[in-house]
C-alpha atoms as a PDB file:
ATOM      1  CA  UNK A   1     -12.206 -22.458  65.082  1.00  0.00           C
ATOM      2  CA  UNK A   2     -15.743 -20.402  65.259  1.00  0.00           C
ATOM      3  CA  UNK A   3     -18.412 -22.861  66.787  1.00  0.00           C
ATOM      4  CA  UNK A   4     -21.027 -24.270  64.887  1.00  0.00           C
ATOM      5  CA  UNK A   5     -24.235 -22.238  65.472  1.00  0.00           C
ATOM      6  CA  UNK A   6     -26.460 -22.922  62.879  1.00  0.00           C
ATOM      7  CA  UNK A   7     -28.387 -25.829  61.248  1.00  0.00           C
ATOM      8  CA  UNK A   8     -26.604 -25.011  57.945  1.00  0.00           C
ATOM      9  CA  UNK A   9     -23.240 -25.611  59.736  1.00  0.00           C
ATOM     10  CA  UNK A  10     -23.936 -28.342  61.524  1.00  0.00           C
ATOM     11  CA  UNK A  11     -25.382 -30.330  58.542  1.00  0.00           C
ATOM     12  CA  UNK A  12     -21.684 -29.588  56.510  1.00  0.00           C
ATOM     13  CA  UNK A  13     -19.923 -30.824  59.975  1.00  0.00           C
ATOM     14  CA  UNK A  14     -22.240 -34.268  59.658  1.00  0.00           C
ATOM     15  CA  UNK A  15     -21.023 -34.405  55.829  1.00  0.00           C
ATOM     16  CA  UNK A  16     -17.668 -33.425  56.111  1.00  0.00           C
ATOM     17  CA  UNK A  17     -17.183 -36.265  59.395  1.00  0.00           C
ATOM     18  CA  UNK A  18     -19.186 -38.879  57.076  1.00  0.00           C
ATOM     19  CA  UNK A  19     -16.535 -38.206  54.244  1.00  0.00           C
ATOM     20  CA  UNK A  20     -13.477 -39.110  56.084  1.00  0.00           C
ATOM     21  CA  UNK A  21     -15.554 -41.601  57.814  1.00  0.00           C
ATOM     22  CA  UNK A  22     -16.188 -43.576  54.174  1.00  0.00           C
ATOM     23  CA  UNK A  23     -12.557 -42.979  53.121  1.00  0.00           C
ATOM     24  CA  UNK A  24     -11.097 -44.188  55.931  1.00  0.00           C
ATOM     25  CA  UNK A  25     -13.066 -47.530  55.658  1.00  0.00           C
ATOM     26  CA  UNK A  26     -11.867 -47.626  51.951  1.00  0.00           C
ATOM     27  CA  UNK A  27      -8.666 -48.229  53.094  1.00  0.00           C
ATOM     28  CA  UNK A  28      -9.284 -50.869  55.802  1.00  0.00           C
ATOM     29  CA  UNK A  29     -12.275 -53.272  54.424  1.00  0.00           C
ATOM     30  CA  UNK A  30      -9.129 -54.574  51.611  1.00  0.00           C
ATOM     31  CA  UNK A  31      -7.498 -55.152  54.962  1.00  0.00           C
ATOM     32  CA  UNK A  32     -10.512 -56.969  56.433  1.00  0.00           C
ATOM     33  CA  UNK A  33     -11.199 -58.902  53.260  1.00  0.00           C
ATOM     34  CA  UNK A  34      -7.701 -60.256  53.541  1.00  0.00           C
ATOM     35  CA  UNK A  35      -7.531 -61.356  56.690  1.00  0.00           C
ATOM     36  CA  UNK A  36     -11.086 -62.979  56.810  1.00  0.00           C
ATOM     37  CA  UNK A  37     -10.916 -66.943  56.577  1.00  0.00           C
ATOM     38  CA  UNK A  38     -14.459 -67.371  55.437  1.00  0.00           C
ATOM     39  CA  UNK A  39     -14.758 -66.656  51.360  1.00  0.00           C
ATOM     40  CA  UNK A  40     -17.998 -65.487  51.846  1.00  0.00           C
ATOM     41  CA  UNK A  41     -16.860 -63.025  54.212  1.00  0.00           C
ATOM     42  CA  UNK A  42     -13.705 -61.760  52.003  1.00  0.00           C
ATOM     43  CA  UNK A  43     -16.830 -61.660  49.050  1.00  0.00           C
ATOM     44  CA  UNK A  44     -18.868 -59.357  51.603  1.00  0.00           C
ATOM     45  CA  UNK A  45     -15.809 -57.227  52.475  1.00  0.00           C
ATOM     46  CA  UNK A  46     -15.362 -56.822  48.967  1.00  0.00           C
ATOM     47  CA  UNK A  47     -18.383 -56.116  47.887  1.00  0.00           C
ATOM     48  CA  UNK A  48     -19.311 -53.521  50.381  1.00  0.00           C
ATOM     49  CA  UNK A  49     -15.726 -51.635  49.040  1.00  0.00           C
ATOM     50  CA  UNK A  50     -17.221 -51.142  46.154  1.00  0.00           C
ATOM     51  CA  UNK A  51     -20.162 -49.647  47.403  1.00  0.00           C
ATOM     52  CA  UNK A  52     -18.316 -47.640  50.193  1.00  0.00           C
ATOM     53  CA  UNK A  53     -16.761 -45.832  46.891  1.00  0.00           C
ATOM     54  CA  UNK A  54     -19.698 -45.433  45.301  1.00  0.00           C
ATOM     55  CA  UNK A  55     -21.225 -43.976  48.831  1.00  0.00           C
ATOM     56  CA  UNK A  56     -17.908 -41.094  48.258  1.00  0.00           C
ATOM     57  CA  UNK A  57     -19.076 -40.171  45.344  1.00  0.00           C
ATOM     58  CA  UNK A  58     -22.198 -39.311  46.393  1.00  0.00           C
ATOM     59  CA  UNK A  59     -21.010 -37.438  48.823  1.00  0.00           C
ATOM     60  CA  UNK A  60     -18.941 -35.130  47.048  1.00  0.00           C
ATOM     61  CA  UNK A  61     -22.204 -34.550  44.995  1.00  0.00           C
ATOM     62  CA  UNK A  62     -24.041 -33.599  48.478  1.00  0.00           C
ATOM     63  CA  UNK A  63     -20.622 -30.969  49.065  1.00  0.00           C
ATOM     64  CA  UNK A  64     -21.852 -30.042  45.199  1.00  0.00           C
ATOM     65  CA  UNK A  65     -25.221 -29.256  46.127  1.00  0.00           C
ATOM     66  CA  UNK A  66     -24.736 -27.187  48.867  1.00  0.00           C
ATOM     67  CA  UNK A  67     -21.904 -25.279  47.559  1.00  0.00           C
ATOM     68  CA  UNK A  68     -19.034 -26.586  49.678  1.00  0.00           C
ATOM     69  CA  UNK A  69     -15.753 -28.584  48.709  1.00  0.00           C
ATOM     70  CA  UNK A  70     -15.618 -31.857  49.492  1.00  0.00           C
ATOM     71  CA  UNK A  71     -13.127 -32.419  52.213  1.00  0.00           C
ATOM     72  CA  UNK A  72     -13.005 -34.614  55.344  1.00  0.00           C
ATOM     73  CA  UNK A  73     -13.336 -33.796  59.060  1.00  0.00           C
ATOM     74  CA  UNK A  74     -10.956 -36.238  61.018  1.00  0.00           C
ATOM     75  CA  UNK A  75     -13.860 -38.937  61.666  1.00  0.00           C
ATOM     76  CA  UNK A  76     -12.325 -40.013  65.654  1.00  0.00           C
ATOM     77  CA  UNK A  77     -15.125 -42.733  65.839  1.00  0.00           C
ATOM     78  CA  UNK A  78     -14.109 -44.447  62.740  1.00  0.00           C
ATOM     79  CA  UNK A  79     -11.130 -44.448  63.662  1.00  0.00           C
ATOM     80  CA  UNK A  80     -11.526 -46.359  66.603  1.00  0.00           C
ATOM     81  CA  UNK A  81     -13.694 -48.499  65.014  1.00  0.00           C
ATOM     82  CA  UNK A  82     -11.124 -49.275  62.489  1.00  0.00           C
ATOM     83  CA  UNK A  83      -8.197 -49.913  65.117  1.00  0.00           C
ATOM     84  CA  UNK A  84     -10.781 -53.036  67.104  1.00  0.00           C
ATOM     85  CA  UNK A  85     -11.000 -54.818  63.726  1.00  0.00           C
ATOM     86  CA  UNK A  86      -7.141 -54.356  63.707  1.00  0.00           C
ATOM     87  CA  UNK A  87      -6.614 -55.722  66.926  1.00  0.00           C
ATOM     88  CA  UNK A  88      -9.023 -58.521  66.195  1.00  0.00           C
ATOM     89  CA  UNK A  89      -6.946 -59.637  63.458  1.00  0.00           C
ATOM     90  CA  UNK A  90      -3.750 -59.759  65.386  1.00  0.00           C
ATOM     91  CA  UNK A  91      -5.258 -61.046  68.726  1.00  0.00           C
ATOM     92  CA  UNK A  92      -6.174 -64.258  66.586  1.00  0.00           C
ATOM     93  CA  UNK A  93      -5.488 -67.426  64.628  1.00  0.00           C
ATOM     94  CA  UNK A  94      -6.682 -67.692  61.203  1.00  0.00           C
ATOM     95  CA  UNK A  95     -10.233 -69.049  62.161  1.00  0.00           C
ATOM     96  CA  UNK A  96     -13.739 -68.670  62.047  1.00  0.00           C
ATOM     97  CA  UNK A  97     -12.852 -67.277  65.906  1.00  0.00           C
ATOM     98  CA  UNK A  98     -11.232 -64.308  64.057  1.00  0.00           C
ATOM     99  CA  UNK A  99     -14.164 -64.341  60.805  1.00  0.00           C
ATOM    100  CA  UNK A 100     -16.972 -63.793  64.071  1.00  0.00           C
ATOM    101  CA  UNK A 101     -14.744 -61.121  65.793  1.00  0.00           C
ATOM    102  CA  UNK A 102     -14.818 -59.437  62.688  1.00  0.00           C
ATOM    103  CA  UNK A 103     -18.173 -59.168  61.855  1.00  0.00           C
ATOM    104  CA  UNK A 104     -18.944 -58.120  65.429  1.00  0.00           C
ATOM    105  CA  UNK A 105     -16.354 -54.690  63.993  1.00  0.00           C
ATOM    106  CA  UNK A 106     -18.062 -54.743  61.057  1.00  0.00           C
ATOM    107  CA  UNK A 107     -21.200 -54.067  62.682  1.00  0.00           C
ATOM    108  CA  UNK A 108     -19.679 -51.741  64.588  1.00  0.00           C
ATOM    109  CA  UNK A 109     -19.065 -49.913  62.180  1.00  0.00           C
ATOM    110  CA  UNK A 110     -22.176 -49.992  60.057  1.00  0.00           C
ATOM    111  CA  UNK A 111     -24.334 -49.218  62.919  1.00  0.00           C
ATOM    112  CA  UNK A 112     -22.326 -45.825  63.393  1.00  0.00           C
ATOM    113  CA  UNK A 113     -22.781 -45.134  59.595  1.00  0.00           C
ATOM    114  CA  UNK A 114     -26.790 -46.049  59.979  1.00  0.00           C
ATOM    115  CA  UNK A 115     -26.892 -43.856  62.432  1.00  0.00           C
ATOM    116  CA  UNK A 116     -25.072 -40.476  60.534  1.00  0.00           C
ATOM    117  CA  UNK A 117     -26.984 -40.946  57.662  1.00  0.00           C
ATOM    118  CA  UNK A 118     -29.944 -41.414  59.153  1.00  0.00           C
ATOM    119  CA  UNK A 119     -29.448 -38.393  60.931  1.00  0.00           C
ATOM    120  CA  UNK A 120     -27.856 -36.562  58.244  1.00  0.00           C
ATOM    121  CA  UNK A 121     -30.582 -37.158  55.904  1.00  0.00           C
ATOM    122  CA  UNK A 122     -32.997 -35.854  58.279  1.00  0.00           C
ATOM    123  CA  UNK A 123     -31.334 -32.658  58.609  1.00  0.00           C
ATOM    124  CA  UNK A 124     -30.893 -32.300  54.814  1.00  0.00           C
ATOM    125  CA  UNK A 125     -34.481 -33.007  54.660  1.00  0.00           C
ATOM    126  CA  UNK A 126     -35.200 -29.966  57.154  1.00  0.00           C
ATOM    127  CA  UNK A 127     -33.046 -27.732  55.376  1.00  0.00           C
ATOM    128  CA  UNK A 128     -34.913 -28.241  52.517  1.00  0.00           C
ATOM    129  CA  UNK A 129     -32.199 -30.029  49.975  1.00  0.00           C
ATOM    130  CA  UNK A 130     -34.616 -32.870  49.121  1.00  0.00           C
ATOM    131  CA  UNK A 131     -31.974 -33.853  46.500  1.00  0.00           C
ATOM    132  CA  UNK A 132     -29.092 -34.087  48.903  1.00  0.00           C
ATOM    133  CA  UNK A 133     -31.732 -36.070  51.128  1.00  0.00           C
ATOM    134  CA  UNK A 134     -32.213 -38.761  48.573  1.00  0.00           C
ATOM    135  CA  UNK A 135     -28.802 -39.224  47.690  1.00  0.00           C
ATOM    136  CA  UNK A 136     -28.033 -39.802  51.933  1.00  0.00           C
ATOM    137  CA  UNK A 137     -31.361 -41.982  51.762  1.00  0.00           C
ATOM    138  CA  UNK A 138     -29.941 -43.777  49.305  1.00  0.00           C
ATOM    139  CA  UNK A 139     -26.374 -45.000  51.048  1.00  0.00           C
ATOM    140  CA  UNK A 140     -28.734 -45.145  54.519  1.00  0.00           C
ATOM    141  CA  UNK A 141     -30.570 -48.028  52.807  1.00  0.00           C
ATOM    142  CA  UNK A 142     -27.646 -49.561  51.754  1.00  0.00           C
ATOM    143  CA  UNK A 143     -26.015 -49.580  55.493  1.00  0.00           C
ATOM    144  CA  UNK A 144     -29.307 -51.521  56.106  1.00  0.00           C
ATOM    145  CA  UNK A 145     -28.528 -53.859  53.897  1.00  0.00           C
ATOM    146  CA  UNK A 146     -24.883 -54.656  54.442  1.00  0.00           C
ATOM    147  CA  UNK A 147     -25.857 -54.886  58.232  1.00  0.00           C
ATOM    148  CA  UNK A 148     -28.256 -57.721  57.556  1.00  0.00           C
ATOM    149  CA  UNK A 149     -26.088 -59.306  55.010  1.00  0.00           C
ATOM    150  CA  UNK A 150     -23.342 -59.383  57.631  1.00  0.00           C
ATOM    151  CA  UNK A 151     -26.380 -60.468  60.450  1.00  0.00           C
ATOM    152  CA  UNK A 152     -26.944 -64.109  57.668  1.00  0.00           C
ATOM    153  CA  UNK A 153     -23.138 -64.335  57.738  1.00  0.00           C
ATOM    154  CA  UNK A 154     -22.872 -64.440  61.328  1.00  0.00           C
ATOM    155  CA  UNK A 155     -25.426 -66.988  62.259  1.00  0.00           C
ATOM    156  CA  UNK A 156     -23.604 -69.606  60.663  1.00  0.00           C
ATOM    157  CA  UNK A 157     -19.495 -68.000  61.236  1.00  0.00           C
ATOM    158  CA  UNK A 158     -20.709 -67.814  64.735  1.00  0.00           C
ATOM    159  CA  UNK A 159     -21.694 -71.746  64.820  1.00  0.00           C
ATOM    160  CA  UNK A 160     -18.304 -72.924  63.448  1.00  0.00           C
ATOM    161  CA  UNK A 161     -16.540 -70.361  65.480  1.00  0.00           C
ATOM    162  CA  UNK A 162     -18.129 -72.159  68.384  1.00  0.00           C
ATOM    163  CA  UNK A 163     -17.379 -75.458  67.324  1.00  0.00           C
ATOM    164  CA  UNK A 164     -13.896 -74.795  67.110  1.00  0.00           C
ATOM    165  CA  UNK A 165     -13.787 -73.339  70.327  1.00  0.00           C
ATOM    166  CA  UNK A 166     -15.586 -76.744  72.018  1.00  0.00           C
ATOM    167  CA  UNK A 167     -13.051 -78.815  70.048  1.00  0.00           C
ATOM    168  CA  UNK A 168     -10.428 -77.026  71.281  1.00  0.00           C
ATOM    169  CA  UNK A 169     -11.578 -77.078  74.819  1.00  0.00           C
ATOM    170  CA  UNK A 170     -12.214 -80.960  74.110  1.00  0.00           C
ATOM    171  CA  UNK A 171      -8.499 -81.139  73.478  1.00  0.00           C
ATOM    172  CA  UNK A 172      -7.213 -79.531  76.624  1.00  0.00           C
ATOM    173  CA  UNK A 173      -9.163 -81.337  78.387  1.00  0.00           C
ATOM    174  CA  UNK A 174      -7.887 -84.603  77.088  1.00  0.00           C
ATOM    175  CA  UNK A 175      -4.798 -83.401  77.749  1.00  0.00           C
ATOM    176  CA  UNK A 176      -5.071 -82.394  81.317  1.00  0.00           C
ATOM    177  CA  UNK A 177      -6.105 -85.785  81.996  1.00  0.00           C
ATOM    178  CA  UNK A 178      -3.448 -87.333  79.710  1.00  0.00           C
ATOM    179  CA  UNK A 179      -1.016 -85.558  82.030  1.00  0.00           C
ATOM    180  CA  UNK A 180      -0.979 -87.371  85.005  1.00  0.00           C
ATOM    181  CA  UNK A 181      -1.553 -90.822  83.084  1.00  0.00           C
ATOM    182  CA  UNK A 182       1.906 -89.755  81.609  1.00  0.00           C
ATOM    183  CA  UNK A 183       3.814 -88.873  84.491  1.00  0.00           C
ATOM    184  CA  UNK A 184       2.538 -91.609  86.833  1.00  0.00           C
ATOM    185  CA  UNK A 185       3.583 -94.186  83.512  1.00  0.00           C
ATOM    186  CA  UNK A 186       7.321 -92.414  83.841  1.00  0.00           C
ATOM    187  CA  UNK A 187       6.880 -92.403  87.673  1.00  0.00           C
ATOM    188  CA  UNK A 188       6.323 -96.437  87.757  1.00  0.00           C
ATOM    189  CA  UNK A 189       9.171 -96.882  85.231  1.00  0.00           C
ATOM    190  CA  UNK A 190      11.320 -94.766  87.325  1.00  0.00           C
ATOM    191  CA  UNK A 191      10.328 -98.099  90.531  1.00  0.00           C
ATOM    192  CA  UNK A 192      10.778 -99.995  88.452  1.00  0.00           C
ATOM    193  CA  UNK A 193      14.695 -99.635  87.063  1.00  0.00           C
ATOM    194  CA  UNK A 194      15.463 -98.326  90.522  1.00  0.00           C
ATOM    195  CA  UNK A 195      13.909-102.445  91.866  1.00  0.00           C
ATOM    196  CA  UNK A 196      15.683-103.928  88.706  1.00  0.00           C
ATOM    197  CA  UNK A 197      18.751-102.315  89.960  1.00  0.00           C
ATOM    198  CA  UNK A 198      18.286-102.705  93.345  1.00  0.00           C
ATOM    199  CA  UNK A 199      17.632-106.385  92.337  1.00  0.00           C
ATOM    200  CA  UNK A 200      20.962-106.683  90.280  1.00  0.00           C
ATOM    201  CA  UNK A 201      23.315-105.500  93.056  1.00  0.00           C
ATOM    202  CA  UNK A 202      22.052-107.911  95.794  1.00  0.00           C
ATOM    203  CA  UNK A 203      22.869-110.596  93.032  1.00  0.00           C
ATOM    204  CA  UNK A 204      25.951-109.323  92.745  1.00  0.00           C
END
């Protein structure tokens, strides 16, 4: 594969790793939707799917512009990204534990798409293609937004999340100390039929 040595070049590479990037989240934020607990989380998922498809189409009119077909680079980062929300989801409970872990991907992810538009955009805007700039601009802004949408969300999944976790840590420790009430109750029982018994023979 010849090595990218020009502006030009390197501008399709950003494009063409975007691409895959967007259409690999298309496929996972249904995925994410379902497995959130909060509704207004599944409702965020949801909604940013539909923009994430609207974000493909514009940038198979960026491909358009500059002459190029619109086909993916194998987006590695996404990818990752992807696979720690899928972890997430199988490392927990249904819970608003599992709603804050996946916000923390979700951000995750945005902030990696922030930061290839942003710097896609800028390139576009140095190669002259003011058009192709705008339309980049235009998904960059919405990023922005679905990262502070998902900031709102967190402050208060992140609150019952915690909650949960201090009930829960409540309940063991009711229970360690429950323990040994328990088995020094069976212990005493235990003295006590053995001296009943003990009793009873020397009747006998």
């Amino acid at each position: 594969m010849p090595k990218v040595s020009t502006m030009d070049q390197l501008f399709l590479e950003e494009i063409r790793d975007l691409y895959d990037a967007e259409k690999q989240l298309t496929k996972a934020l249904p995925k994410m939707a379902k497995a959130a607990t909060s509704e207004d989380l599944k409702a965020a998922f949801q909604e940013h799917l539909e923009q994430t498809q609207g974000q493909v189409q514009r940038l198979e009119q960026v491909f358009e512009l500059i002459g190029e077909k619109a086909r993916g680079k194998k987006c590695a980062a996404m990818a990752g990204l992807i696979q720690e929300s899928t972890e997430i989801v199988s490392e927990t409970d249904d819970s608003p534990v599992r709603d804050a872990g996946l916000i923390a991907a979700a951000q995750k992810v945005e902030h990696y798409e922030i930061s290839g538009y942003g710097s896609a955009r800028t390139h576009a805007e140095l190669l002259g293609n003011d058009e192709a700039a705008r339309l980049l601009e235009e998904t960059l802004n919405e990023e922005k937004e679905t990262d502070q949408k998902l900031n709102e969300l967190a402050q208060t999944v992140n609150m019952e999340a915690d909650e949960e976790s201090e009930d829960m840590e409540m309940d063991d420790e009711e229970e360690e100390t429950a323990a040994p009430a328990r088995a020094s109750a069976r212990s005493g029982s235990k003295s006590a039929a053995k001296t009943k018994s003990a009793g009873s023979s020397r009747n006998s």
